[in-house]
Each structure stands twice: as C-alpha cells, then as structure tokens.
C-alpha atoms as a PDB file:
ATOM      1  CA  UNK A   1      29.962  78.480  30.294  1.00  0.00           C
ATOM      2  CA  UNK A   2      26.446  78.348  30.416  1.00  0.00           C
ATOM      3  CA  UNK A   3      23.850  75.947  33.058  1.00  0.00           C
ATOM      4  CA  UNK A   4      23.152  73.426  29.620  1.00  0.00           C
ATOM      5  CA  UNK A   5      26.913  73.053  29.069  1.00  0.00           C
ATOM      6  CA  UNK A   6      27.467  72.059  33.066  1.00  0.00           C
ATOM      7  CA  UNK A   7      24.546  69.736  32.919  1.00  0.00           C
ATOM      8  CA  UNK A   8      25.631  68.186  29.814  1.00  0.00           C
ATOM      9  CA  UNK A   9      29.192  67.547  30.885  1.00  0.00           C
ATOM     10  CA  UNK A  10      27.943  66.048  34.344  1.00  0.00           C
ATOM     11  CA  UNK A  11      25.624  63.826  32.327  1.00  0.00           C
ATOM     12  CA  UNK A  12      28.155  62.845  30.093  1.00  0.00           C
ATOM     13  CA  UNK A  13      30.477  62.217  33.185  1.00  0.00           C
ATOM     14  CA  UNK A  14      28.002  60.381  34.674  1.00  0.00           C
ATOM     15  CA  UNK A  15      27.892  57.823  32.130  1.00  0.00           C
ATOM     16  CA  UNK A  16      31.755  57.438  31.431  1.00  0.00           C
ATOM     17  CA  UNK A  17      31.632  56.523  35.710  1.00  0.00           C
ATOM     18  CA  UNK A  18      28.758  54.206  34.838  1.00  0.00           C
ATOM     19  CA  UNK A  19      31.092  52.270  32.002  1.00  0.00           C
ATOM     20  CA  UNK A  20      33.470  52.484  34.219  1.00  0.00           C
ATOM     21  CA  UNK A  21      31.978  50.680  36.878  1.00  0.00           C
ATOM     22  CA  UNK A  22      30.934  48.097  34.676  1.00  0.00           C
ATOM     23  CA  UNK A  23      34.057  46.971  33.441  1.00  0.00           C
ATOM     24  CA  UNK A  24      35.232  46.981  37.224  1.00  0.00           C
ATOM     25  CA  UNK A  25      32.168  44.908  38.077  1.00  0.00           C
ATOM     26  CA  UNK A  26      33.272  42.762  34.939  1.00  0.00           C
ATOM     27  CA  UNK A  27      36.969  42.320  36.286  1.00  0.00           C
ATOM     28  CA  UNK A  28      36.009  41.399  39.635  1.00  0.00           C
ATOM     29  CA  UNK A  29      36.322  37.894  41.008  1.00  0.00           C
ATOM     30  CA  UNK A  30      33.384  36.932  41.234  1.00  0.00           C
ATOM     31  CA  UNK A  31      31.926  39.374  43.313  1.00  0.00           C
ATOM     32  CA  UNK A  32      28.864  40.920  43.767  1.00  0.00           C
ATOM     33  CA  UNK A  33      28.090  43.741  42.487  1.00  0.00           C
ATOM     34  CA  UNK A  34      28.507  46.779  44.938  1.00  0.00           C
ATOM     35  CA  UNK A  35      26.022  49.263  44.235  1.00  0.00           C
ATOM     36  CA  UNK A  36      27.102  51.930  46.897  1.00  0.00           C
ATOM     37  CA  UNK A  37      30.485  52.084  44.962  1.00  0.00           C
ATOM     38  CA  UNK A  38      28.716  51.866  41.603  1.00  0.00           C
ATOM     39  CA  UNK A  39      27.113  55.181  42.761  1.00  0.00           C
ATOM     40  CA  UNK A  40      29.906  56.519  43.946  1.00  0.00           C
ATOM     41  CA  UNK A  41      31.807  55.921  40.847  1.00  0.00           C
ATOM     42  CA  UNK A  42      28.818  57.490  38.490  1.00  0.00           C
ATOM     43  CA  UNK A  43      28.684  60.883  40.989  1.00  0.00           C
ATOM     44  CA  UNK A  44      32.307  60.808  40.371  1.00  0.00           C
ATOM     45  CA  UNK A  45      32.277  61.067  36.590  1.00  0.00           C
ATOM     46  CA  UNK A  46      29.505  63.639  37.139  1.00  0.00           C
ATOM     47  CA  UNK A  47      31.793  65.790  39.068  1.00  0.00           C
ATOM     48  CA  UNK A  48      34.511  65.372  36.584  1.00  0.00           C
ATOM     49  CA  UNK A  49      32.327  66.198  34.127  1.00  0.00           C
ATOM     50  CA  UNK A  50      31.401  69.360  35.756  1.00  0.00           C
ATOM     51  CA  UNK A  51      35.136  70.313  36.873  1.00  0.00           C
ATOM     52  CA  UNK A  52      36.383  69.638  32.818  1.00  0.00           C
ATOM     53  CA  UNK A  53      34.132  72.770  31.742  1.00  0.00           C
ATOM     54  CA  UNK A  54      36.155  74.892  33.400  1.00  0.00           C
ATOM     55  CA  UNK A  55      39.629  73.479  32.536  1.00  0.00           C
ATOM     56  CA  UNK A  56      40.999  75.529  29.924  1.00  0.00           C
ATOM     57  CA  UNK A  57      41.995  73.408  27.290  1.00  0.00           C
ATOM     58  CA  UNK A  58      40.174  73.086  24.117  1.00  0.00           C
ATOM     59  CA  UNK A  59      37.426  69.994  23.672  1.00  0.00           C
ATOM     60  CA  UNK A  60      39.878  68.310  20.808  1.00  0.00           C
ATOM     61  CA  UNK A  61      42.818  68.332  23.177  1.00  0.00           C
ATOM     62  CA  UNK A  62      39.890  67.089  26.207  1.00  0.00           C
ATOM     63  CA  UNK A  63      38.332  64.566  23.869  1.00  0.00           C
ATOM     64  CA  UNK A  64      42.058  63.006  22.128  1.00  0.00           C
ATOM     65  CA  UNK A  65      43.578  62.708  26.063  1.00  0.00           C
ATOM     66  CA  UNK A  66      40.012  61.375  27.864  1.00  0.00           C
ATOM     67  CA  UNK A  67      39.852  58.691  24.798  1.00  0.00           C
ATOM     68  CA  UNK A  68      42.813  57.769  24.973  1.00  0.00           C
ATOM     69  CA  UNK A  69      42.573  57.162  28.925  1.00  0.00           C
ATOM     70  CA  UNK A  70      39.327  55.489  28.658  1.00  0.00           C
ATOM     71  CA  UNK A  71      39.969  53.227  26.466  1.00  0.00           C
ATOM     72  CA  UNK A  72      43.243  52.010  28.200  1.00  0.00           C
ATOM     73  CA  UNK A  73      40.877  51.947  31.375  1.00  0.00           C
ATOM     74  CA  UNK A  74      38.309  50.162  30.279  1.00  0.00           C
ATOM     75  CA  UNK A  75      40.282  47.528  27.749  1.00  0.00           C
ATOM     76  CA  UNK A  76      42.769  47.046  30.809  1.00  0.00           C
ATOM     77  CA  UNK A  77      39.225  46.259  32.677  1.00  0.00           C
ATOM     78  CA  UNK A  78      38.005  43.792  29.742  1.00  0.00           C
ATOM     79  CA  UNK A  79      40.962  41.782  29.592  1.00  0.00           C
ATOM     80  CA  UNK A  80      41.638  40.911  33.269  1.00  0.00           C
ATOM     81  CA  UNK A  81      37.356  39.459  33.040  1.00  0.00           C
ATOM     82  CA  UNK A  82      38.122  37.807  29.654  1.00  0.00           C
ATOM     83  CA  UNK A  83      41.299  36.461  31.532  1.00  0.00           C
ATOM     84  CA  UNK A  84      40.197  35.496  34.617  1.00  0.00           C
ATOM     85  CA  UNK A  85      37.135  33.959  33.289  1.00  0.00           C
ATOM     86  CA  UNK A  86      39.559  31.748  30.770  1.00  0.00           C
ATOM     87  CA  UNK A  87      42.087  31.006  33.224  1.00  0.00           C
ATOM     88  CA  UNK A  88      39.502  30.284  36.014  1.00  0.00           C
ATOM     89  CA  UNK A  89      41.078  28.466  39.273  1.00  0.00           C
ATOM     90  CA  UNK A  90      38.534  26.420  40.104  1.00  0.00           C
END
C-alpha cells in the first residue's frame, strides 16, 4: 500500500463511476443530464477505488468479479437506451 497505488485506484474508480453515469444518462427517458449526480457517481467510484486497496483479495479475483459486474451494469444500461429509443412511445 503505497500513496501511487491509492491514487491510482481512486483514478481508476473515478472513471468506472464516470462510465457508469453515462450509460445511466443513456438509459434515461429523455432526461437531462444531471450533473450533481454525475459527480456524485464519479466521487463514488473514486472512493471505491480507494476502499478496494485495502480489501484483501488478490487483483485477479478483484479484476474477474468487478468485470464481470460492470459489464452486466453497464450492458443492462445499453439495452434499456437501445430499447427505449426503438420502442419509443411517442
């Protein structure tokens, strides 16, 4: 555990919250886009990031279960905007 491994796990947190909140953005209804909860959901996946380096698993058990939830997250995300943007009640 060392100040470089923290920061890069927040930053890489960071980002997953920033997909995240894209594919929420991209699901929504035709909302607009809500930056305070964008925010929120980046400083989020910084936190996470800097909770998972002191979890103690190792990174290939981390990096199979976290892939394995993103994706479902953010495919589950990409399918209710490809679907609601087909199947459009106008």
């Amino acid at each position: 555990m060392d100040i470089v491994s923290i920061i890069s796990r927040a930053g890489i947190g960071a980002l997953a919250g920033i997909s995240y909140g894209f594919t929420g953005y991209a699901k929504s209804k035709g909302e607009g886009m809500d930056w305070q909860k964008f925010i929120k959901t980046g400083v989020l996946g910084a936190c996470v990031g800097v909770i998972s380096e002191f979890i103690p698993i190792t990174m290939a058990e981390a990096e199979i279960y976290m892939t394995t939830f993103g994706l479902t997250a953010g495919i589950e995300n990409l399918i209710k905007a490809a679907w609601r943007r087909i199947f459009r009640k106008e």
